[in-house]
N, C-alpha and C. Protein backbone atom coordinates (compact mmCIF):
# COMPACT_ATOMS: atom_id res chain seq x y z
N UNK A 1 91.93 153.34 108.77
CA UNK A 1 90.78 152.62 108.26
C UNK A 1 90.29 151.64 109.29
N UNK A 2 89.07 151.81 109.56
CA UNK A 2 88.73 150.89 110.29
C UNK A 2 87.81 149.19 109.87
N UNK A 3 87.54 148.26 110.18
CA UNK A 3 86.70 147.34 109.62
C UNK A 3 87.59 146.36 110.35
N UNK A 4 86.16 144.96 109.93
CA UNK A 4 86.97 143.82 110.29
C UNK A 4 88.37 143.00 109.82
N UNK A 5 88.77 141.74 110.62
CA UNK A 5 89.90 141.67 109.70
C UNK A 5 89.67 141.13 108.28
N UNK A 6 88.55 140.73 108.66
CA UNK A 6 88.10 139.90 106.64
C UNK A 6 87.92 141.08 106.19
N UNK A 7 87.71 142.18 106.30
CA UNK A 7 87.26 143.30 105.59
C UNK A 7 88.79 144.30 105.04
N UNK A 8 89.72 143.77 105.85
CA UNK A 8 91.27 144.29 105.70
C UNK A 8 91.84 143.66 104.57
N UNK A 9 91.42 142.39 104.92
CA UNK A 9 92.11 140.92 103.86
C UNK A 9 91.36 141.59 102.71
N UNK A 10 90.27 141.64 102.50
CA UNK A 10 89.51 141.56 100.84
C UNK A 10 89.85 143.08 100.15
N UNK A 11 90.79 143.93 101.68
CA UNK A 11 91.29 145.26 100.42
C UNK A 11 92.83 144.88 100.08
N UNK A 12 93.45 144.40 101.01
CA UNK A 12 94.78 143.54 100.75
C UNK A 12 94.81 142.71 99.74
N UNK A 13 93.52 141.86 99.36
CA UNK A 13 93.92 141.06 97.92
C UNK A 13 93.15 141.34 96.63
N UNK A 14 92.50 142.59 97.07
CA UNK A 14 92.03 143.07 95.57
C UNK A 14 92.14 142.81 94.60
N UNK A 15 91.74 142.59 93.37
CA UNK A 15 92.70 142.34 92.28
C UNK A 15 93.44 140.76 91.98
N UNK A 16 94.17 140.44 92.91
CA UNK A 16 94.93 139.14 92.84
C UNK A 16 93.77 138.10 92.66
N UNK A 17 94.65 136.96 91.95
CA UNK A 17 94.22 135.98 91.19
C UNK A 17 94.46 134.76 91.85
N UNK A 18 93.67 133.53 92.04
CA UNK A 18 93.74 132.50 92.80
C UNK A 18 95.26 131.92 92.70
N UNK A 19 96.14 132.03 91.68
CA UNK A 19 96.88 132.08 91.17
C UNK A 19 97.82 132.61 92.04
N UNK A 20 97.82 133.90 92.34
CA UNK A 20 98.85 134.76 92.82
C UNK A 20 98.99 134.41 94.61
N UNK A 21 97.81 134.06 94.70
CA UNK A 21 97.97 133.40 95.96
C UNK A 21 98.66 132.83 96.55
N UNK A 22 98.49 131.38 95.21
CA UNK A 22 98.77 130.00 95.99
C UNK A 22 100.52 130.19 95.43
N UNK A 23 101.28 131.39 94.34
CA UNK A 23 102.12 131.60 94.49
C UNK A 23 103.11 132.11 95.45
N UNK A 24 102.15 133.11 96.25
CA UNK A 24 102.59 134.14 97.36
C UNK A 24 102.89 132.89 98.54
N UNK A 25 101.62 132.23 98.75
CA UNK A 25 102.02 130.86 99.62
C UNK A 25 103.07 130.16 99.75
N UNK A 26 103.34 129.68 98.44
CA UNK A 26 104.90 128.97 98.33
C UNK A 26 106.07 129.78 98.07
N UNK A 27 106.13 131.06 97.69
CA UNK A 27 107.22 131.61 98.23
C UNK A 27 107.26 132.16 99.61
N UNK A 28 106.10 132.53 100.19
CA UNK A 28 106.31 133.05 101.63
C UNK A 28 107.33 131.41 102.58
N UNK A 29 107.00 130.69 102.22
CA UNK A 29 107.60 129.13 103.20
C UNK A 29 109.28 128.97 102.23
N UNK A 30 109.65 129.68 101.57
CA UNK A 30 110.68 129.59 100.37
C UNK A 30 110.94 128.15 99.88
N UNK A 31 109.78 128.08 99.07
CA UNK A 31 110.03 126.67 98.54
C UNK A 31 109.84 127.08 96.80
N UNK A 32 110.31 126.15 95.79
CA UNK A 32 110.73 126.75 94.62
C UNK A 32 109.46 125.79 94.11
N UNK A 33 108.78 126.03 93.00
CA UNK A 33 108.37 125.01 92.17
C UNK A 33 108.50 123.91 92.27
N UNK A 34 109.61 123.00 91.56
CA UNK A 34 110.07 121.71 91.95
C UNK A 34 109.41 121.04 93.31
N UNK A 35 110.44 122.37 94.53
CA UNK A 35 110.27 121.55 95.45
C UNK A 35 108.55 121.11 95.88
N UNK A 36 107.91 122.19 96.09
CA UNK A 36 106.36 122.09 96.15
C UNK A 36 105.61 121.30 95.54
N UNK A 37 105.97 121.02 94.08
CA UNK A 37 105.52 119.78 93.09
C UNK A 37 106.22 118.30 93.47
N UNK A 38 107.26 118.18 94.30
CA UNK A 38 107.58 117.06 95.11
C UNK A 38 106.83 116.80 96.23
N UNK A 39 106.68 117.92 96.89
CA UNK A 39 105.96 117.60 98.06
C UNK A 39 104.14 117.07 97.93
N UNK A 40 103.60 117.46 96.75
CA UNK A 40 101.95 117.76 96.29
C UNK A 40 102.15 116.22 95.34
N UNK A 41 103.13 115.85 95.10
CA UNK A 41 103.09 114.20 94.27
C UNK A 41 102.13 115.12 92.81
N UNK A 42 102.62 116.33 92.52
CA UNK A 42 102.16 116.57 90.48
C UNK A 42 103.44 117.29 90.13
N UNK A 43 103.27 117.12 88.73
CA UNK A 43 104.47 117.80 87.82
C UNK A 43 104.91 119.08 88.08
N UNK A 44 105.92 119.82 88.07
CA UNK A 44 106.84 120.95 88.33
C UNK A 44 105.64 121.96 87.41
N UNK A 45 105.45 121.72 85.99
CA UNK A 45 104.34 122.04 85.47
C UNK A 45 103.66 122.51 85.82
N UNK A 46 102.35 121.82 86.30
CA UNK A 46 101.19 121.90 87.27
C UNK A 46 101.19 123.16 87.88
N UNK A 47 102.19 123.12 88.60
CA UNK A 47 102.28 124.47 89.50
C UNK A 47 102.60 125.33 89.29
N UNK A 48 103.20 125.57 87.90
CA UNK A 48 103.51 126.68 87.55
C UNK A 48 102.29 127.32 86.70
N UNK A 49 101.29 126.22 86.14
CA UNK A 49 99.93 126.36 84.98
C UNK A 49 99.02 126.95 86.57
N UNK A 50 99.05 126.22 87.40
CA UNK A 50 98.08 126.76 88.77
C UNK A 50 97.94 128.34 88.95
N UNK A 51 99.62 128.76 88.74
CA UNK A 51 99.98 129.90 89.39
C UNK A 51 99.74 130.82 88.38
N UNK A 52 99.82 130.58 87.34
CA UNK A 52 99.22 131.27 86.19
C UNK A 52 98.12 131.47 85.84
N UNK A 53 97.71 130.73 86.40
CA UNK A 53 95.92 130.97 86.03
C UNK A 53 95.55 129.94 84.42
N UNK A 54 96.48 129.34 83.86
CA UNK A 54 96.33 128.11 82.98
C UNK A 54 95.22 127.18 83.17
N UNK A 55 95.21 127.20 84.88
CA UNK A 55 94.48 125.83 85.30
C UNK A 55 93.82 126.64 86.33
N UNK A 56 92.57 126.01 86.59
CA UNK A 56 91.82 126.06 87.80
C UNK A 56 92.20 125.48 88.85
N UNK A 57 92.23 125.97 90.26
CA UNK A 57 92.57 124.97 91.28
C UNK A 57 91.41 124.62 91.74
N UNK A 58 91.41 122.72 91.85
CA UNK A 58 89.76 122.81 92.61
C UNK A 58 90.24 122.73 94.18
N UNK A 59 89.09 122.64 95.58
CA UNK A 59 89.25 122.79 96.47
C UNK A 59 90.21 121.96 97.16
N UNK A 60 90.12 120.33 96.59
CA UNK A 60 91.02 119.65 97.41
C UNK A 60 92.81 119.96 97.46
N UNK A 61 92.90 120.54 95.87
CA UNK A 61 93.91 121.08 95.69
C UNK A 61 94.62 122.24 96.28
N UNK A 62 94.29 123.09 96.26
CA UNK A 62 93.78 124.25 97.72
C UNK A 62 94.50 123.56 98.41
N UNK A 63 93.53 122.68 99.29
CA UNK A 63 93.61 122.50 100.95
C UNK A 63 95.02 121.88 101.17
N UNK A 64 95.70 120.92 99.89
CA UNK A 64 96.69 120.08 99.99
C UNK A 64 98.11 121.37 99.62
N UNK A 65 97.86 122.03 98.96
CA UNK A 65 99.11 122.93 99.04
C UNK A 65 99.31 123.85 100.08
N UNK A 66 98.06 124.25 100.71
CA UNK A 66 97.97 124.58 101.92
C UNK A 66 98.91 123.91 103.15
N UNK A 67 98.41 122.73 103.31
CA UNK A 67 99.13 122.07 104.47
C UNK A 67 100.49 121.53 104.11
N UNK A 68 100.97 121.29 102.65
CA UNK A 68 102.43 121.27 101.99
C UNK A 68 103.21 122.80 102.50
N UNK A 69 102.67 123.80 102.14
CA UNK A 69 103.48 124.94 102.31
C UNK A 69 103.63 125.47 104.24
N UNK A 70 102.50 125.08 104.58
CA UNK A 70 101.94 125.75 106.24
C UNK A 70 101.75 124.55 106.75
N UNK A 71 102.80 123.26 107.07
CA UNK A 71 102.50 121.94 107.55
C UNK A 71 102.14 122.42 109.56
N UNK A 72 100.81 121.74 109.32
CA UNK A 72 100.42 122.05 111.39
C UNK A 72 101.96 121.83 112.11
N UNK A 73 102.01 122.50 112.68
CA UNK A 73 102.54 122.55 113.86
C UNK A 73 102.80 121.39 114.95
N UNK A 74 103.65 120.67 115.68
CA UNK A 74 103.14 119.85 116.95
C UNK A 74 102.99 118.03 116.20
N UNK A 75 103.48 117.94 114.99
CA UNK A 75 102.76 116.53 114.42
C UNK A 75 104.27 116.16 114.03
C-alpha cells in the first residue's frame, strides 16, 4: 500500500476511540492508572472514565498526558 504517513496512521486507527488512544499511550510507557493519575495531579478515576469514553478529553488534557507519558527528552 502506498500513501502518506498520515494516510498509514488514519488506516492504523480506524475505528479507535479517543479513549483507546490515550489508553494505548499509557500502556505503551508501562505506567498503570494510578501511576498516570499521580503524575496528571486527577483521580485514578478520571483516567479510567477518559479511557472509556465516560468523559471527553478536552485539548489541554491531551497535551498534558501526552508529555506525562512521552516526557521530552534532554530536560
Amino acid at each position: 500500500m502506498s500513501g502518506t504517513p498520515l494516510d498509514r496512521h488514519a488506516r492504523l486507527c480506524a475505528g479507535r476511540s479517543e479513549g483507546d488512544h490515550l489508553r494505548k499511550a499509557r500502556e505503551t510507557v508501562g505506567m498503570n492508572q494510578t501511576e498516570l493519575a499521580n503524575a496528571l495531579v486527577i483521580a485514578r478515576l478520571t483516567v479510567g472514565r477518559l479511557e472509556t469514553g465516560q468523559c471527553a478529553p478536552k485539548r489541554p488534557m491531551v497535551m498534558t498526558w501526552a508529555v506525562a507519558a512521552f516526557p521530552p527528552s534532554g530536560c
